[in-house]
N, C-alpha and C. Protein backbone atom coordinates (compact mmCIF):
# COMPACT_ATOMS: atom_id res chain seq x y z
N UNK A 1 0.83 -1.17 0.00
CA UNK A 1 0.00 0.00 0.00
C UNK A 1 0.89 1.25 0.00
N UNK A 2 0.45 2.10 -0.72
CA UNK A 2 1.44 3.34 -1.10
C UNK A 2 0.69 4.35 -0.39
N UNK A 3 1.74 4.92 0.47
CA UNK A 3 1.09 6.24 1.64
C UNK A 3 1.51 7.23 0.60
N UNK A 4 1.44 7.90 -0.68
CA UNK A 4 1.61 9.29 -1.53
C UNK A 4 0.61 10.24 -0.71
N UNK A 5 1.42 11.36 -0.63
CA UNK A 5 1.15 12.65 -0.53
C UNK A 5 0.97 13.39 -1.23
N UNK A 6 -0.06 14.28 -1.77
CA UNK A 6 -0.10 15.59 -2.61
C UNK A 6 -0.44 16.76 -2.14
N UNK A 7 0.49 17.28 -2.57
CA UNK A 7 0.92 18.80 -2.56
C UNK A 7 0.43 19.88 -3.28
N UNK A 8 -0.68 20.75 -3.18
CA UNK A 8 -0.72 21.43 -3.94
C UNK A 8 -0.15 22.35 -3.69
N UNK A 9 0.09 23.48 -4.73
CA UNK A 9 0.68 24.79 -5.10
C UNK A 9 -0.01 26.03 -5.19
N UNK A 10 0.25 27.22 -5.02
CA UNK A 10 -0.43 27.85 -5.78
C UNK A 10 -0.02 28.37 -6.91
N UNK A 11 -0.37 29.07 -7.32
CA UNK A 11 -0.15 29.46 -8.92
C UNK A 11 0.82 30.45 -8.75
N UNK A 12 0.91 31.35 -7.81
CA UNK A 12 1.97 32.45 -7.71
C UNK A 12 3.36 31.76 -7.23
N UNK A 13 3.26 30.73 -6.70
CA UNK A 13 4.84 30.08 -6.34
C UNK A 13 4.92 29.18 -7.69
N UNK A 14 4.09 28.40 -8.25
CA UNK A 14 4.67 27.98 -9.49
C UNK A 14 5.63 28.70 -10.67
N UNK A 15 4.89 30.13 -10.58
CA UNK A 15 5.14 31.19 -11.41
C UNK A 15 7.05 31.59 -11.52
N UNK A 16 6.85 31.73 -9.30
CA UNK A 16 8.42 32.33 -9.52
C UNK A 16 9.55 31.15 -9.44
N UNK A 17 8.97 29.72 -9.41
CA UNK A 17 10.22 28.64 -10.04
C UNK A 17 9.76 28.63 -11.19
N UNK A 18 8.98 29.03 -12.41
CA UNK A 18 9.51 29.31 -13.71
C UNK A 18 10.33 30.20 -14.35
N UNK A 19 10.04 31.46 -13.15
CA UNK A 19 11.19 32.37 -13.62
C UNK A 19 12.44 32.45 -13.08
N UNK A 20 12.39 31.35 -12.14
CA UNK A 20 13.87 30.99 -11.78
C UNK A 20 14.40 29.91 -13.17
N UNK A 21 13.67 29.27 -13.49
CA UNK A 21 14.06 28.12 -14.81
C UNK A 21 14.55 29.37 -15.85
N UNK A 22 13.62 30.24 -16.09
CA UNK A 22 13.55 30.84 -17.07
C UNK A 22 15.18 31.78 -16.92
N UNK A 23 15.01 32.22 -15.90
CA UNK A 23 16.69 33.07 -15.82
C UNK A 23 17.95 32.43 -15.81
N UNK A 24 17.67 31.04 -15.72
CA UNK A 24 18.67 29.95 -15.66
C UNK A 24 20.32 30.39 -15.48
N UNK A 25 21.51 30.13 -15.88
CA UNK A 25 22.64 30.85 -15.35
C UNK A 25 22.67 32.36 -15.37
N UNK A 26 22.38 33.11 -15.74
CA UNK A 26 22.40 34.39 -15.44
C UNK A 26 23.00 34.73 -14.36
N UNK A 27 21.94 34.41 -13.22
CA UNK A 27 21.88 34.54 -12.13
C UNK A 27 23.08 33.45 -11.47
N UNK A 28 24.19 34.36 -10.96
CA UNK A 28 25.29 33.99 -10.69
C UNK A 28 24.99 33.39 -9.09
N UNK A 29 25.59 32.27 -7.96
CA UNK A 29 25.24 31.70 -6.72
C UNK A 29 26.30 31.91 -6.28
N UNK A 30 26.68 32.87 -5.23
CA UNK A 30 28.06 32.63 -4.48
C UNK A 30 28.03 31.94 -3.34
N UNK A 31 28.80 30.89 -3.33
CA UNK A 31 29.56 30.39 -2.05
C UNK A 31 30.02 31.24 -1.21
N UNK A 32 29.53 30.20 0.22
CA UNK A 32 29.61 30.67 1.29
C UNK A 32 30.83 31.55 1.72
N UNK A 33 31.74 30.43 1.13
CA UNK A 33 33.72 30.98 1.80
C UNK A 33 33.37 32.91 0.73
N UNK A 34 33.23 32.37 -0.58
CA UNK A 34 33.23 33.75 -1.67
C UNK A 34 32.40 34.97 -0.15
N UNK A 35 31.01 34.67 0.38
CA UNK A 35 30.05 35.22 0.54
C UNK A 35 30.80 36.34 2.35
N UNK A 36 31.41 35.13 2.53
CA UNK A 36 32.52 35.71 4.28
C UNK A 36 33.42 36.46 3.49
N UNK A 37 34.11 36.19 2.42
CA UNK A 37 35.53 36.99 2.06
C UNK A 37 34.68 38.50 1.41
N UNK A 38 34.17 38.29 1.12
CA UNK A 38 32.95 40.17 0.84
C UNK A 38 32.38 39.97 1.66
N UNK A 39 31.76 39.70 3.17
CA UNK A 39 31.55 40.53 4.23
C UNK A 39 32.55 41.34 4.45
N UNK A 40 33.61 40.51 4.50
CA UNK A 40 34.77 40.46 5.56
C UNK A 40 35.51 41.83 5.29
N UNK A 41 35.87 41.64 3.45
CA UNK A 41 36.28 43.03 2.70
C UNK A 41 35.49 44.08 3.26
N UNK A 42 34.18 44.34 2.65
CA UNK A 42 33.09 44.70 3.33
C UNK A 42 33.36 45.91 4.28
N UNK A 43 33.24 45.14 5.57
CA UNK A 43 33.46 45.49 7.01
C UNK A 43 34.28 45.08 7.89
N UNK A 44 35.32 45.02 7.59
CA UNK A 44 36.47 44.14 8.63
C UNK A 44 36.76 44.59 9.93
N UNK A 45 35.79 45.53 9.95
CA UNK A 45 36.08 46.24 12.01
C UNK A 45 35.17 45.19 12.99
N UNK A 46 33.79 44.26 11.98
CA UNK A 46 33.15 43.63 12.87
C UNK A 46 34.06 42.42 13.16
N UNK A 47 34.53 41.53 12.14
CA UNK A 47 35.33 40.19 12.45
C UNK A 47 36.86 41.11 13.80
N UNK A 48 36.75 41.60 13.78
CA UNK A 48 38.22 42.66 14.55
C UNK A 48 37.50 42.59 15.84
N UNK A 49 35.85 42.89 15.81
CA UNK A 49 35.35 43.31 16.85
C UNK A 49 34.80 42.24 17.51
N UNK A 50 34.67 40.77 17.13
CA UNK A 50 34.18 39.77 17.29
C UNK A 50 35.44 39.00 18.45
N UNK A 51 36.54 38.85 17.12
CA UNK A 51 37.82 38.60 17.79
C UNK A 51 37.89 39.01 19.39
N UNK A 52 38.02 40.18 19.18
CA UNK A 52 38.12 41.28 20.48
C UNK A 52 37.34 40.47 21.65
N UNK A 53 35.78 40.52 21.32
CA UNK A 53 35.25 40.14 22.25
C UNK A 53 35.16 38.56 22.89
N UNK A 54 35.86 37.58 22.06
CA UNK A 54 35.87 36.51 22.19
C UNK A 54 37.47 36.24 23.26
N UNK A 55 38.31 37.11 22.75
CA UNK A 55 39.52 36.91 23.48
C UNK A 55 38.93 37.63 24.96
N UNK A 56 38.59 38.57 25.21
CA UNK A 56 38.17 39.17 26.68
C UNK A 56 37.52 37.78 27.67
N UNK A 57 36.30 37.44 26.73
CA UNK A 57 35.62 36.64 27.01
C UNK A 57 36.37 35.23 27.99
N UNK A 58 37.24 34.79 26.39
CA UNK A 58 37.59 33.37 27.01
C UNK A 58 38.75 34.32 28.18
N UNK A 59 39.57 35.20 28.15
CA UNK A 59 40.56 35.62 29.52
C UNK A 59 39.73 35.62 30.73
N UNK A 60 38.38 36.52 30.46
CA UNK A 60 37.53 36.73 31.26
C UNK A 60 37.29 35.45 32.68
N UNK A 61 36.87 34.58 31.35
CA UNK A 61 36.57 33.07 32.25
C UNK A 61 38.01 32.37 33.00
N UNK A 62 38.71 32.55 31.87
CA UNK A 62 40.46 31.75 32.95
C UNK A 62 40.07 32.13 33.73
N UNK A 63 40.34 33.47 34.08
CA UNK A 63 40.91 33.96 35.40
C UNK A 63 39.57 33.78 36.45
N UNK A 64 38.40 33.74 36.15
CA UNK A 64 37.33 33.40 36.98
C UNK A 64 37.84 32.12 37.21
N UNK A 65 37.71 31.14 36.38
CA UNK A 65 37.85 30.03 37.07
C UNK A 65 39.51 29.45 38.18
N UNK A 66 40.36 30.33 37.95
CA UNK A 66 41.61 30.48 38.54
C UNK A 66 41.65 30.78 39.81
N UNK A 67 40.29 31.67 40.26
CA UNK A 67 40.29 32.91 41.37
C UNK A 67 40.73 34.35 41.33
N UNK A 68 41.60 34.77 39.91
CA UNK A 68 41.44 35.98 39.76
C UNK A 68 40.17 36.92 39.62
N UNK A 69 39.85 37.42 40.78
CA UNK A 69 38.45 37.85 40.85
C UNK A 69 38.47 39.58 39.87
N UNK A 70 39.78 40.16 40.39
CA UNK A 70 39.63 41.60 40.02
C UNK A 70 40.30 41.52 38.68
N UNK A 71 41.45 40.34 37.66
CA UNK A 71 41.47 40.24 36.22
C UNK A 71 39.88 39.89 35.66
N UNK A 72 39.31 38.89 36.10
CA UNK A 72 37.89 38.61 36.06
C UNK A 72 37.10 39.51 35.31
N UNK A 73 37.04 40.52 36.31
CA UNK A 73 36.02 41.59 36.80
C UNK A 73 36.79 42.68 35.37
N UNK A 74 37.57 42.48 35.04
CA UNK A 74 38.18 43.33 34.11
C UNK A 74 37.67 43.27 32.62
N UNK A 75 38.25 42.01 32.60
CA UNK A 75 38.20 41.18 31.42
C UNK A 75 36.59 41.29 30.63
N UNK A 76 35.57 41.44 31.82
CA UNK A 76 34.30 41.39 31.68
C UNK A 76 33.62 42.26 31.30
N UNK A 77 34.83 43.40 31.84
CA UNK A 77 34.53 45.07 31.35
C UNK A 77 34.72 45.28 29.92
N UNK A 78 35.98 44.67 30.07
CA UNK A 78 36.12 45.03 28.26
C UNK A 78 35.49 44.22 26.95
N UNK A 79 35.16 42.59 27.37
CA UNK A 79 34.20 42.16 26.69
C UNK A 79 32.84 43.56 26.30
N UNK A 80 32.45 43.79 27.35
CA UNK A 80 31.38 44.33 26.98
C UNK A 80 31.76 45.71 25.90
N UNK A 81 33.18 46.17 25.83
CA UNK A 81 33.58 47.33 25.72
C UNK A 81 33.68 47.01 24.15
N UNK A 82 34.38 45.65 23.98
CA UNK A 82 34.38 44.84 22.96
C UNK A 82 32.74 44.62 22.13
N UNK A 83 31.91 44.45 22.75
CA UNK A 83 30.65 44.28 21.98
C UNK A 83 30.31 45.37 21.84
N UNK A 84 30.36 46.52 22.50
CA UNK A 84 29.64 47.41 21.67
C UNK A 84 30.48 48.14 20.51
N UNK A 85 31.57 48.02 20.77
CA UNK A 85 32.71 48.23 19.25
C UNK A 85 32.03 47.41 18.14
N UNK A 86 31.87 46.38 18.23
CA UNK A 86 31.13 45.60 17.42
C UNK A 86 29.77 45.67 16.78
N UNK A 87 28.99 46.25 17.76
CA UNK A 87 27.83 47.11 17.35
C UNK A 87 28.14 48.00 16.50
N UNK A 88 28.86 48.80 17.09
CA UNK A 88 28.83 50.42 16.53
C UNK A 88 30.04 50.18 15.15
N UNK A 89 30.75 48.78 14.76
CA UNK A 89 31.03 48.77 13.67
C UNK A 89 30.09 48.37 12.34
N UNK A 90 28.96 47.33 13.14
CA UNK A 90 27.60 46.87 12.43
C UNK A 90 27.02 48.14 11.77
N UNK A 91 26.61 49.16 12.74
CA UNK A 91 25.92 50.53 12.55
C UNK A 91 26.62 51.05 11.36
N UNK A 92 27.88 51.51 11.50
CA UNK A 92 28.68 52.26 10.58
C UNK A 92 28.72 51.08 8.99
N UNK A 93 28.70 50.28 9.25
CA UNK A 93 28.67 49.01 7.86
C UNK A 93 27.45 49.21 7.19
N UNK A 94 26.50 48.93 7.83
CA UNK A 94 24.86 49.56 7.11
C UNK A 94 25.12 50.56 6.62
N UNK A 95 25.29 51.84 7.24
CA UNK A 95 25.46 53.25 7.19
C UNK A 95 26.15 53.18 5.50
N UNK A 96 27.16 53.06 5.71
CA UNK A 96 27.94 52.87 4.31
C UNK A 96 27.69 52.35 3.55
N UNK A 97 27.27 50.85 3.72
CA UNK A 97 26.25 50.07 2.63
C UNK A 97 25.49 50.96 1.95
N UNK A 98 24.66 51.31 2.77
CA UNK A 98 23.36 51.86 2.62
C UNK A 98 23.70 53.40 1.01
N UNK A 99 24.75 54.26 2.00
CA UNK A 99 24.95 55.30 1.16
C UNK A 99 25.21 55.13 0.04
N UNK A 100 26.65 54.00 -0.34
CA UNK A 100 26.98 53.53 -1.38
C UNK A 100 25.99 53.06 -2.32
N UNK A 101 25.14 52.68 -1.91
CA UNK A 101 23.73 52.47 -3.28
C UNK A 101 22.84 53.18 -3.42
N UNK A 102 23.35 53.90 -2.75
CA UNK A 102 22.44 55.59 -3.14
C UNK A 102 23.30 56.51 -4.24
């Protein structure tokens, strides 16, 4: 006994995989690695700012788990000091995006 399923469609999604058939290579697909190396070009203050906050982070924890309470307490400061660099490089990346296609 055959359990088949049917699926219907509607007519407006049929439409735009014909005009995906229909544009066939044109339409160029970049890979992922391609898709990070133009973020990266892009905006390279966020991967800087990521870094940043990941190194605070993992120091952050050593020294917590060590008993350095006041490196700790530091480390935790600048993580955060670290994320919002990271923000405010996000902000400025839009910003520029944005203008540039204007």
């Amino acid at each position: 006994m055959s359990n088949k399923i049917q699926v219907s469609l509607p007519e407006e999604e049929l439409d735009w995989i014909q005009l995906r058939q229909d544009l066939g290579p044109v339409v160029e697909v970049e890979t992922t690695k391609e898709k990070l190396q133009r973020k990266i070009k892009e905006n390279p203050l966020v991967p800087l700012g990521c870094l940043a906050t990941t190194a605070a982070l993992t120091a952050g924890l050593y020294n917590f788990r060590t008993g350095n309470r006041k490196m700790s307490q530091l480390m935790m400061r600048t993580r955060i000091a670290a994320q919002g660099f990271t923000v405010f490089a996000l902000i400025v990346g839009v910003v520029m995006t944005y203008t540039d296609k204007k």
